[in-house]
C-alpha atoms as a PDB file:
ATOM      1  CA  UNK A   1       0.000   0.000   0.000  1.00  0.00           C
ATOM      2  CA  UNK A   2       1.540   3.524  -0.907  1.00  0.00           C
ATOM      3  CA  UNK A   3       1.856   6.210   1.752  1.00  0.00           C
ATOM      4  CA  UNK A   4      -0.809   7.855  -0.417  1.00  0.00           C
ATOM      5  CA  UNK A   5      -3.577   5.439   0.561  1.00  0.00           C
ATOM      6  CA  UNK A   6      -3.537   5.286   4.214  1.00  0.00           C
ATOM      7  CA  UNK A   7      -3.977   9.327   5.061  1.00  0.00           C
ATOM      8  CA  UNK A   8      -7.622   8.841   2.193  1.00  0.00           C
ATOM      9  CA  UNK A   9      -8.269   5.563   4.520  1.00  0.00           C
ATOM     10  CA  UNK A  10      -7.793   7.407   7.896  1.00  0.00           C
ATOM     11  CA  UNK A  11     -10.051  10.689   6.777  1.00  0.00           C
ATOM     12  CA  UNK A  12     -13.055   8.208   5.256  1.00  0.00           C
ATOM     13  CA  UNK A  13     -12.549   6.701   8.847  1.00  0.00           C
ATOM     14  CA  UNK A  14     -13.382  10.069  10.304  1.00  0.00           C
ATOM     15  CA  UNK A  15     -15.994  11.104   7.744  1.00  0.00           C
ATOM     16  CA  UNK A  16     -18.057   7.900   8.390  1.00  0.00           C
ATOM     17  CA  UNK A  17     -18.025   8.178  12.098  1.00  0.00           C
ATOM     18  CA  UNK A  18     -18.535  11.784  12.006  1.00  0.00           C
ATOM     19  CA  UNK A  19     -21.495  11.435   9.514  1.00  0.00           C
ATOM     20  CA  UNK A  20     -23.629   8.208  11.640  1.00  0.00           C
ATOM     21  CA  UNK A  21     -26.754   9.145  13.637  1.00  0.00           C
ATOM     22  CA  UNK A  22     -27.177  10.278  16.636  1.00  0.00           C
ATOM     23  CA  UNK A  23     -28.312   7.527  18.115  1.00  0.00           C
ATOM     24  CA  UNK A  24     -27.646   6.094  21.956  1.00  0.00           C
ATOM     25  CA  UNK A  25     -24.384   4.895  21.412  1.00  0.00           C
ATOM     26  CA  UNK A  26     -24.006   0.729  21.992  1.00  0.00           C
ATOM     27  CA  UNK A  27     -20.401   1.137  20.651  1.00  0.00           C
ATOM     28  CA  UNK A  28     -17.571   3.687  21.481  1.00  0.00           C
ATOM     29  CA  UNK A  29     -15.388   5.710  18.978  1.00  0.00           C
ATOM     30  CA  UNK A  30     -13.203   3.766  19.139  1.00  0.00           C
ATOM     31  CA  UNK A  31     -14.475   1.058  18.244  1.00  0.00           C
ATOM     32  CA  UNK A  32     -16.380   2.634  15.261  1.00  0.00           C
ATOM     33  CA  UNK A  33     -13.124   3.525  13.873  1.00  0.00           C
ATOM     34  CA  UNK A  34     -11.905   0.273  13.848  1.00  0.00           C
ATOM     35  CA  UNK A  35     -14.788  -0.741  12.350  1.00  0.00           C
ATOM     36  CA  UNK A  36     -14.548   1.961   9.616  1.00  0.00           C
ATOM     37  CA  UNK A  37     -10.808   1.263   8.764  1.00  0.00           C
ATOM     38  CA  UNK A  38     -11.454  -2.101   8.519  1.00  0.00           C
ATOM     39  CA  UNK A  39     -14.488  -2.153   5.917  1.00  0.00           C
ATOM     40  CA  UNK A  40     -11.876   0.445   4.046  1.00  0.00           C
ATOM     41  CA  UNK A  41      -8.855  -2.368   3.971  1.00  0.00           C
ATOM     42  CA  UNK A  42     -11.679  -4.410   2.421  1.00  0.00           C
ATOM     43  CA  UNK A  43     -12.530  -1.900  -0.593  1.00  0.00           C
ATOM     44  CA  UNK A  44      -8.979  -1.864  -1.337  1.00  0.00           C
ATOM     45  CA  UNK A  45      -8.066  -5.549  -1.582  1.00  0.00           C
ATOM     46  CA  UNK A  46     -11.370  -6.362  -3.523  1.00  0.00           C
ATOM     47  CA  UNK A  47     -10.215  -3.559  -5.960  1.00  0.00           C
ATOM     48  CA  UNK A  48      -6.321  -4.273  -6.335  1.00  0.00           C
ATOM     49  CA  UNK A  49      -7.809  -8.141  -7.420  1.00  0.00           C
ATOM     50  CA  UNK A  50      -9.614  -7.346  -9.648  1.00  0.00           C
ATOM     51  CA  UNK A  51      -6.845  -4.816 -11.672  1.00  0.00           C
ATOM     52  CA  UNK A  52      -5.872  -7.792 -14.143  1.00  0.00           C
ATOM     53  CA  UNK A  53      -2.317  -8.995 -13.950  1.00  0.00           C
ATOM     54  CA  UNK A  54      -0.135  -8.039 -16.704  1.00  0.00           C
ATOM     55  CA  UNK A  55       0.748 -11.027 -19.355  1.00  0.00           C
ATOM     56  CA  UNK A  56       4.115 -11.823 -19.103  1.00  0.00           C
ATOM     57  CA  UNK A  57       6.264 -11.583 -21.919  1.00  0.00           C
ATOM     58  CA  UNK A  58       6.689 -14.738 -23.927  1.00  0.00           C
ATOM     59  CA  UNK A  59      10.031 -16.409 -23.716  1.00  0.00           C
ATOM     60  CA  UNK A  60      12.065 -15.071 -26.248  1.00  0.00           C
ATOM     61  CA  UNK A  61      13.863 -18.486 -28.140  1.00  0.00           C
ATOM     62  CA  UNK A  62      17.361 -18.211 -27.857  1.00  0.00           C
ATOM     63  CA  UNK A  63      19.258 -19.337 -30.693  1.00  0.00           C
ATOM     64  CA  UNK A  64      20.950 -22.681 -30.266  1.00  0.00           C
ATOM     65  CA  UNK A  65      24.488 -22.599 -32.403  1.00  0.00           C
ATOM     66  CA  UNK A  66      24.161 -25.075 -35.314  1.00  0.00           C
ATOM     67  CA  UNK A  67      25.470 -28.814 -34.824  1.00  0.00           C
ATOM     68  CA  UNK A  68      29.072 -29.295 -36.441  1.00  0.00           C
ATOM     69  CA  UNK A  69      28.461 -31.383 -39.547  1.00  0.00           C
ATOM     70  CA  UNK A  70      29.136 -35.124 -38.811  1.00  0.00           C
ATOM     71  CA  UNK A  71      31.888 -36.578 -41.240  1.00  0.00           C
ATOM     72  CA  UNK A  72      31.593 -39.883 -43.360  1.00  0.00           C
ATOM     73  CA  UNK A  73      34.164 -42.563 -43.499  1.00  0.00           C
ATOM     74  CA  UNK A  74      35.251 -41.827 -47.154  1.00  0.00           C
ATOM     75  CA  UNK A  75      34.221 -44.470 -49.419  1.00  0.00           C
ATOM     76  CA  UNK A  76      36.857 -47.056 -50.111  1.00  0.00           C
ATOM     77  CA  UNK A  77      38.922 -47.345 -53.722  1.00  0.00           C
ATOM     78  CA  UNK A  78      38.550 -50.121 -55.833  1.00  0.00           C
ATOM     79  CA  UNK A  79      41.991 -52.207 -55.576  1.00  0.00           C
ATOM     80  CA  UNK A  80      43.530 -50.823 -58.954  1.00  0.00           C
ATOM     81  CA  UNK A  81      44.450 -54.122 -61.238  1.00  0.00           C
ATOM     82  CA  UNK A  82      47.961 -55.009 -61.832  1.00  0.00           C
ATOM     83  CA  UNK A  83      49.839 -52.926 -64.547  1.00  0.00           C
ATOM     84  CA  UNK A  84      50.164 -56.198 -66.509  1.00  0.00           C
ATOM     85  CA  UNK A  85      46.244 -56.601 -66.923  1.00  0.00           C
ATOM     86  CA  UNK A  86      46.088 -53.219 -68.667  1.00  0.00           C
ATOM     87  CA  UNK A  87      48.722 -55.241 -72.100  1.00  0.00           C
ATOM     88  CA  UNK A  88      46.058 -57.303 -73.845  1.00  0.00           C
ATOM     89  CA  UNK A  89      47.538 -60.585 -74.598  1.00  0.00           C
ATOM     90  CA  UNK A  90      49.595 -60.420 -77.751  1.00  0.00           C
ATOM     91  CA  UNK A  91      47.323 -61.855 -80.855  1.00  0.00           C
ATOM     92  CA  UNK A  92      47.620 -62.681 -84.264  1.00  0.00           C
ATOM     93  CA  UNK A  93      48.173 -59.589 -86.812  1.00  0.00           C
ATOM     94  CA  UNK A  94      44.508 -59.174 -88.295  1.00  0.00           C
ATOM     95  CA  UNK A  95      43.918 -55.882 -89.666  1.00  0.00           C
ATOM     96  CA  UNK A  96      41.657 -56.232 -92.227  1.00  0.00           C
ATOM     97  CA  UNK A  97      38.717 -57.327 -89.233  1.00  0.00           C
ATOM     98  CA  UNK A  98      37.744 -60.399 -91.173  1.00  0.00           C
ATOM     99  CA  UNK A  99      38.170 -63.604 -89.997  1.00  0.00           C
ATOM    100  CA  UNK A 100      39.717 -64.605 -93.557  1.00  0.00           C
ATOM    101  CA  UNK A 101      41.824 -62.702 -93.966  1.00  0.00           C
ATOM    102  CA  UNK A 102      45.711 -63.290 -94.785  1.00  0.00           C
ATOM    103  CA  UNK A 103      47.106 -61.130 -92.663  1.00  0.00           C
ATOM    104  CA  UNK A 104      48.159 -63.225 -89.785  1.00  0.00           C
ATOM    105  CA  UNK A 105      50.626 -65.479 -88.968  1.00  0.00           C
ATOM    106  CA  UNK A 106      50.880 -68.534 -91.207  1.00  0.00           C
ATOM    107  CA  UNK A 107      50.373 -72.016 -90.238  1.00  0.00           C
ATOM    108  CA  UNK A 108      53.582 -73.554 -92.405  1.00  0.00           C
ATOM    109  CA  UNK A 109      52.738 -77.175 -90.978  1.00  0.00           C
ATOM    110  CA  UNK A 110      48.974 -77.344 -92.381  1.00  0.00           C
ATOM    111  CA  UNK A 111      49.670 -75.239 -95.689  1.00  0.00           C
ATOM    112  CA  UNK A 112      50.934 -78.226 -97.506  1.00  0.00           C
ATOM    113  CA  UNK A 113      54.149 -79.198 -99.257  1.00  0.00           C
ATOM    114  CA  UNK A 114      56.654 -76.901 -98.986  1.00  0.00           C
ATOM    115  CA  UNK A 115      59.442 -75.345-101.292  1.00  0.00           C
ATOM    116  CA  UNK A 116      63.060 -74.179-100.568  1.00  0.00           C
ATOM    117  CA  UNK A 117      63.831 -70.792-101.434  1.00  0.00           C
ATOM    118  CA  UNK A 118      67.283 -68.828-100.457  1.00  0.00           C
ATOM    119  CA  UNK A 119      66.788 -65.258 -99.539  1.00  0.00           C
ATOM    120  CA  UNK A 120      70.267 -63.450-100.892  1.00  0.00           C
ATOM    121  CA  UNK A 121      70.987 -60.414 -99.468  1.00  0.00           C
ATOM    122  CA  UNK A 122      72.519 -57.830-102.279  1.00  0.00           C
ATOM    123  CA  UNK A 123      71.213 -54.811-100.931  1.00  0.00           C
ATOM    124  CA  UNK A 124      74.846 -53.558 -99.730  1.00  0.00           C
ATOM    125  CA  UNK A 125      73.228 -53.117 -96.521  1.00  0.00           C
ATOM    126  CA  UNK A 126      71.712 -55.531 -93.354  1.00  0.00           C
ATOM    127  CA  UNK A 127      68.340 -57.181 -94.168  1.00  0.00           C
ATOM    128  CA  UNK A 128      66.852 -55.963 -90.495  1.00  0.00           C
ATOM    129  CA  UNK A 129      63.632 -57.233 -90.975  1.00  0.00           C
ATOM    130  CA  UNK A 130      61.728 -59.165 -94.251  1.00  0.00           C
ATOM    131  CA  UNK A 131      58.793 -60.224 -94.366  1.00  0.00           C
ATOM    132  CA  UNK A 132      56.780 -62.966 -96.494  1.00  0.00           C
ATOM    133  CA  UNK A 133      53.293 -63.152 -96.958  1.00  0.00           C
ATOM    134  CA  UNK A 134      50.991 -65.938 -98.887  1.00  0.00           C
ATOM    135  CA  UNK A 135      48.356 -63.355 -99.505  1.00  0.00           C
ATOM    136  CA  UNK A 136      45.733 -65.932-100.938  1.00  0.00           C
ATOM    137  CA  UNK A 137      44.597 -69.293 -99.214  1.00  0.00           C
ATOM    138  CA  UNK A 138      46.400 -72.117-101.377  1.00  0.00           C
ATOM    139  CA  UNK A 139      45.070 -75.483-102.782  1.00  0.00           C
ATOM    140  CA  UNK A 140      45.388 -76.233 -98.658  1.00  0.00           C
ATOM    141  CA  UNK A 141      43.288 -73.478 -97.652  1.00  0.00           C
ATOM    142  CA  UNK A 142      45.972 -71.450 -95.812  1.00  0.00           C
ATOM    143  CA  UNK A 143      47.236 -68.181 -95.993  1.00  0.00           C
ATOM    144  CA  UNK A 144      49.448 -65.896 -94.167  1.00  0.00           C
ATOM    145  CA  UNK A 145      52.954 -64.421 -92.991  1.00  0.00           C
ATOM    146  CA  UNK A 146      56.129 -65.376 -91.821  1.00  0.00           C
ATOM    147  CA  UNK A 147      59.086 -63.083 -90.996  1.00  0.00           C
ATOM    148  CA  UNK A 148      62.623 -63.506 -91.069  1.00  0.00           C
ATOM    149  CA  UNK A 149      64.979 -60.711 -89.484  1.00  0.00           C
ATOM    150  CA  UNK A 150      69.103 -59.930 -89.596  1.00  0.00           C
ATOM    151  CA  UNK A 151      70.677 -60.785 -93.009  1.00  0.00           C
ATOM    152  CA  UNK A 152      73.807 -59.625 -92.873  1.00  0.00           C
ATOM    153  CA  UNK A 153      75.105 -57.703 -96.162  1.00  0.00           C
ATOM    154  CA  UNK A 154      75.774 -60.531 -98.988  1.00  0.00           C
ATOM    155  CA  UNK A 155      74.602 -63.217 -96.986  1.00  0.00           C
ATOM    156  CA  UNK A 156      72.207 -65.909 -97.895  1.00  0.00           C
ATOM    157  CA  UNK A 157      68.801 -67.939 -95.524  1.00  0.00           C
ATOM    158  CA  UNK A 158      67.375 -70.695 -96.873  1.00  0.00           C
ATOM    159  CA  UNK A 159      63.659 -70.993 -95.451  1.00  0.00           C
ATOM    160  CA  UNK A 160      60.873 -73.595 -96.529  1.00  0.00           C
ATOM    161  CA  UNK A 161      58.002 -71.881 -97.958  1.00  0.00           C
ATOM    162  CA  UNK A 162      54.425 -73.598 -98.932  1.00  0.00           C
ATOM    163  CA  UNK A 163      53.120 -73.409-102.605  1.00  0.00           C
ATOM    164  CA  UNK A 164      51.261 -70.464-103.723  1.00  0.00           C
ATOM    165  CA  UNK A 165      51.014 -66.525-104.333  1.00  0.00           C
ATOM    166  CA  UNK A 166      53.436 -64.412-102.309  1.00  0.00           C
ATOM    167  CA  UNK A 167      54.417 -60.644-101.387  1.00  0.00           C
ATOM    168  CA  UNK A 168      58.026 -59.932 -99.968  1.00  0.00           C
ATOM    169  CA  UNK A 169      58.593 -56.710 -98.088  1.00  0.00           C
ATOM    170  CA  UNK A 170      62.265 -56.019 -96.391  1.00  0.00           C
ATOM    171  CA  UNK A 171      63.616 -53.005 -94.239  1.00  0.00           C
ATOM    172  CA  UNK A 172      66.969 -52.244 -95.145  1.00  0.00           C
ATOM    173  CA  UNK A 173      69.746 -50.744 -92.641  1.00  0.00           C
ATOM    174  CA  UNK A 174      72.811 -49.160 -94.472  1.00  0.00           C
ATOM    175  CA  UNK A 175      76.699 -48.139 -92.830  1.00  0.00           C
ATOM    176  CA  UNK A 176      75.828 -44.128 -91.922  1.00  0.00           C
ATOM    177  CA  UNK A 177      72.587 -45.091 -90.200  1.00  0.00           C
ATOM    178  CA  UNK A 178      70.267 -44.388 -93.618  1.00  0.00           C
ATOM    179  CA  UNK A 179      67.556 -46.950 -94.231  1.00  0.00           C
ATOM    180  CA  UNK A 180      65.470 -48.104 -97.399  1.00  0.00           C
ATOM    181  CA  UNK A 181      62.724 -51.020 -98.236  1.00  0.00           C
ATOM    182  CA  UNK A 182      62.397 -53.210-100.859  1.00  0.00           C
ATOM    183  CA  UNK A 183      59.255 -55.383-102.166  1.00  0.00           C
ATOM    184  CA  UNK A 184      58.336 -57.852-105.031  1.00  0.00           C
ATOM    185  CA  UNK A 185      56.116 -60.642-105.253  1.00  0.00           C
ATOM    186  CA  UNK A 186      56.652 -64.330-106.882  1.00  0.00           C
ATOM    187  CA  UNK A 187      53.994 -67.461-107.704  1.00  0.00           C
ATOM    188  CA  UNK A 188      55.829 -70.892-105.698  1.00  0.00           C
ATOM    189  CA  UNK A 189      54.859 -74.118-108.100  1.00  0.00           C
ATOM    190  CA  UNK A 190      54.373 -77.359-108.057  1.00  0.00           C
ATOM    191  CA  UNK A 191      57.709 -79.046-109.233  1.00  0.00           C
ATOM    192  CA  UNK A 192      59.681 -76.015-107.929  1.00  0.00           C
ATOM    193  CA  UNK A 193      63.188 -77.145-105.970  1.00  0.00           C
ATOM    194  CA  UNK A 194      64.938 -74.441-105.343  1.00  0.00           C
ATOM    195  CA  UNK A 195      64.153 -70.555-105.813  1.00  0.00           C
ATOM    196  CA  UNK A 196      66.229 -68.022-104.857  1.00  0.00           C
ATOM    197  CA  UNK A 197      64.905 -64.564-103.673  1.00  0.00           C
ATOM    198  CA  UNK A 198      66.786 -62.009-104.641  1.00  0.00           C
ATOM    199  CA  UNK A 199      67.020 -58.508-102.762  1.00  0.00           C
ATOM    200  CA  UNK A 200      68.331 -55.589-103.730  1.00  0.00           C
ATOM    201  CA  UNK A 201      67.764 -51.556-103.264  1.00  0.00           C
ATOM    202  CA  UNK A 202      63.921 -50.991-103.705  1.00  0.00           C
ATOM    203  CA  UNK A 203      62.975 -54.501-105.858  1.00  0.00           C
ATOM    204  CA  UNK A 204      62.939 -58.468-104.654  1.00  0.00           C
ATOM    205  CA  UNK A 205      63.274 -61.085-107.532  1.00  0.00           C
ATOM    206  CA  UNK A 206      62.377 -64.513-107.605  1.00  0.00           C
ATOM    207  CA  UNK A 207      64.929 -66.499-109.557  1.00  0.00           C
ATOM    208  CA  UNK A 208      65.622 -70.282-110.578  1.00  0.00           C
ATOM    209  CA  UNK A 209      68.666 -72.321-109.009  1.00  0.00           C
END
């Protein structure tokens, strides 16, 4: 209660007991006054209730800090394959993509009889690499290539060669590090002994013995 309040309470005290009739009095002053002060307590509680009580502010939400992302186990690598799986096996030279065709190696054993011919190196420089290909099937129904590599200059290799339609191609090496190729074709026979093969700078000959 403010200091206000009581000095209005004390004077309505007085008024009321001033104010009353004047009848033979039962009670003293006194006791009127209590009386009076007390029914003036009463007014003041019954009105201080019913002043509504103020609405407290809702909680404000305070900001919770943000959760640290959670990390994953990183995902494991596939085992990378040995280097040797990346080399396909080594095949047979095919680059025509038919299954026919000539250009692989040559079965000597299953092309039928064979025929001797002497490769004679007059190229005045080292055969490094020739090779021989039976570019159509024979009466045997094979076809192919064979190779044969370092023939020195003037020297001679005798190799057994089945009957039919051939193409010679040889890389040449000559002294001073220059190079050069040669090429010819011949027809082997039946009755044929002995052919030689004759190569020099840029041509290959087929000759008799």
């Amino acid at each position: 209660m403010s200091k206000r309040t009581i000095p209005i309470l004390l004077a309505l005290a007085v008024l009321l007991a001033a104010c009353g009739p004047k009848a033979t009095p039962t009670m003293n002053p006194a006791d009127v006054q209590g009386t009076a002060v007390a029914a003036a307590w009463t007014m003041v509680a019954e009105t201080q209730a019913a002043i509504p009580s103020a609405t407290p502010m809702p909680p404000t939400d305070t900001p919770s800090p943000t959760p640290l992302p959670t990390f994953t186990q990183a995902v494991s690598l596939p085992t990378l394959p040995t280097v040797a799986a990346f080399f396909p096996t080594a095949t047979p030279l095919n680059t025509s993509g038919n299954a026919n065709s000539c250009l692989v190696p040559l079965s000597v054993g299953e092309a039928g009889p064979t025929v001797r011919v002497r490769i004679e190196n007059e190229t005045g420089g080292t055969i490094y690499s020739i090779s021989l290909n039976l570019y159509e099937k024979n009466d045997f129904g094979q076809c192919g290539a064979i190779t044969v590599t370092n023939i020195a200059k003037n020297a001679k290799e005798i190799v057994d060669l089945p009957k039919g339609k051939w193409y010679a191609y040889a890389w040449i090496n000559y002294k001073g590090g220059t190079s050069g190729t040669s090429s010819g074709s011949f027809e082997l026979r039946v009755g044929d002994d002995l052919i030689r093969l004759v190569v020099q700078p840029e041509v290959i000959t087929a000759k008799g013995p």
